[in-house]
Protein backbone atom coordinates (compact mmCIF):
# COMPACT_ATOMS: atom_id res chain seq x y z
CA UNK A 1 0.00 0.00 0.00
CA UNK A 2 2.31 2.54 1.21
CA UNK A 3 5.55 1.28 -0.60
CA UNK A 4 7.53 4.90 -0.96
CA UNK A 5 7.48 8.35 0.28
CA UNK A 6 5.92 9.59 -3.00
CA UNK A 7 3.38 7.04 -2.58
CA UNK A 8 2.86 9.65 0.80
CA UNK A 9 2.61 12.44 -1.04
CA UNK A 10 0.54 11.77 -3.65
CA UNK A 11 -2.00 10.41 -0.43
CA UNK A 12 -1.87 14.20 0.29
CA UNK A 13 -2.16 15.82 -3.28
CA UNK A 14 -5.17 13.68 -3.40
CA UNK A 15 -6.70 14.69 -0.10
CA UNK A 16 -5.45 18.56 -0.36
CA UNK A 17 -7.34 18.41 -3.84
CA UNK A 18 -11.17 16.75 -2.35
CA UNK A 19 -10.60 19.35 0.62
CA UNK A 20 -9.47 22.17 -1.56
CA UNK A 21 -12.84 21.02 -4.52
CA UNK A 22 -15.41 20.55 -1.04
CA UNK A 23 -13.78 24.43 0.29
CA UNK A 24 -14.49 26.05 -3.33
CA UNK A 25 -17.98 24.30 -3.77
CA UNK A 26 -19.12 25.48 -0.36
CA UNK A 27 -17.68 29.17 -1.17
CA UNK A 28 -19.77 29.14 -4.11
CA UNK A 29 -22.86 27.98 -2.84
CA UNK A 30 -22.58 30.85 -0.18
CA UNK A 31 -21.71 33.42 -2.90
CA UNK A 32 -24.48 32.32 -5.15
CA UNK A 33 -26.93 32.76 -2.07
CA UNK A 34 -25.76 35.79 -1.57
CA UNK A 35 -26.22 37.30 -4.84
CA UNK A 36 -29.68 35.31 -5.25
CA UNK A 37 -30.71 37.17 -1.75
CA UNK A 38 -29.60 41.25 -3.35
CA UNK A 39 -31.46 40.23 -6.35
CA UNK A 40 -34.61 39.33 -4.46
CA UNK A 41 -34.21 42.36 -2.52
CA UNK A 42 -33.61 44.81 -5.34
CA UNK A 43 -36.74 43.13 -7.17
CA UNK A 44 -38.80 44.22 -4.06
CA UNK A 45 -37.51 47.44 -3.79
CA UNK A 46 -37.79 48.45 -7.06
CA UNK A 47 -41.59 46.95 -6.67
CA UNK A 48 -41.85 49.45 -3.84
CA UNK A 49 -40.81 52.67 -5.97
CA UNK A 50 -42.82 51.69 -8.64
CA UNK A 51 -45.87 51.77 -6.31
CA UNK A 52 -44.82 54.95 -5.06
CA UNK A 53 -44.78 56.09 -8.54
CA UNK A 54 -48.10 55.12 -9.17
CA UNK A 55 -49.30 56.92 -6.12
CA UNK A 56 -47.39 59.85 -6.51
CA UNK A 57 -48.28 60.07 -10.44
CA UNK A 58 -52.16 60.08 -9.05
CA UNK A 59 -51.83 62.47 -6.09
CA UNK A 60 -50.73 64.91 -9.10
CA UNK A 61 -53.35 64.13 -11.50
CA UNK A 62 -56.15 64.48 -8.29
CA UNK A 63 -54.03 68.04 -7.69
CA UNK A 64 -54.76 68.84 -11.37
CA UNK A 65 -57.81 68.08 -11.74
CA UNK A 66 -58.53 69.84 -8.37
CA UNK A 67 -56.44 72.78 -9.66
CA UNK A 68 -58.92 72.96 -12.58
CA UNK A 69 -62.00 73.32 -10.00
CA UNK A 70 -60.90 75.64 -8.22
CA UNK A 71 -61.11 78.75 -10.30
CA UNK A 72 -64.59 77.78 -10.99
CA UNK A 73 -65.48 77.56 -7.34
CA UNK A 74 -63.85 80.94 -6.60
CA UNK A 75 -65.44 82.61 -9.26
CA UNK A 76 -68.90 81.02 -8.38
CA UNK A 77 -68.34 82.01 -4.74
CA UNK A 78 -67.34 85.76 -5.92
CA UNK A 79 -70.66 86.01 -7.87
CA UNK A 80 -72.65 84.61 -4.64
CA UNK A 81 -71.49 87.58 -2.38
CA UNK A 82 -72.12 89.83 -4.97
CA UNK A 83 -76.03 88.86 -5.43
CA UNK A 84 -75.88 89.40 -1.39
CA UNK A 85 -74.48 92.33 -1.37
CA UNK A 86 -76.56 93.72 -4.23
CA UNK A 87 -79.65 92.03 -2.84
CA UNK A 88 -78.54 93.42 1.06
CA UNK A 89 -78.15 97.07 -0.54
CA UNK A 90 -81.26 97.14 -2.40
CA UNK A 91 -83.61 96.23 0.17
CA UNK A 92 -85.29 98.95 2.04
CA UNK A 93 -84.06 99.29 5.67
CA UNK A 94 -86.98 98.44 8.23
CA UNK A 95 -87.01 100.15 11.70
CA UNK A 96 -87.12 98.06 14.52
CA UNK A 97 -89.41 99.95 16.46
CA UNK A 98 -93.05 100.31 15.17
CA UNK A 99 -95.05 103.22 16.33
């Protein structure tokens, strides 16, 4: 079995080369986890911003449309106090005390 030294040696190349294949494998499993795992979580955070896109891009089509309204409703408004204000200076003044 063991006739010569370099029957020793080549023992150890053999089991230096299974340790040193096992060592690499089980670095590469860990490094391929690792990059699965920053995938995953870029995929979910880019799922995030896009929903906050979405939301965003609506809060500023609600402004908008809003933005459109309101020049209507001020301008309504305006015309309301005027017809009081006409209708409030028109009107003859009673007195309060009858005779």
């Amino acid at each position: 079995m063991l006739n010569s030294s370099q029957d020793i040696l080549f023992y150890t190349l053999a089991i230096c080369a299974i340790m040193l294949t096992a060592f690499t494998c089980w670095i590469l499993y860990y490094i391929i986890a690792v990059i699965r795992n920053a995938y995953d979580m870029t995929k979910s955070i880019k799922k995030k911003i896009d929903a906050l896109d979405d939301i965003l891009k609506t809060i500023k089509i609600n402004l908008n449309n809003a933005a459109n309204y309101v020049g209507l409703v001020v301008t309504g408004i305006d015309k309301i106090v005027n017809y009081v204000q006409n209708k409030k200076s028109t009107e003859p003044k009673k007195d309060s005390k009858k005779k």
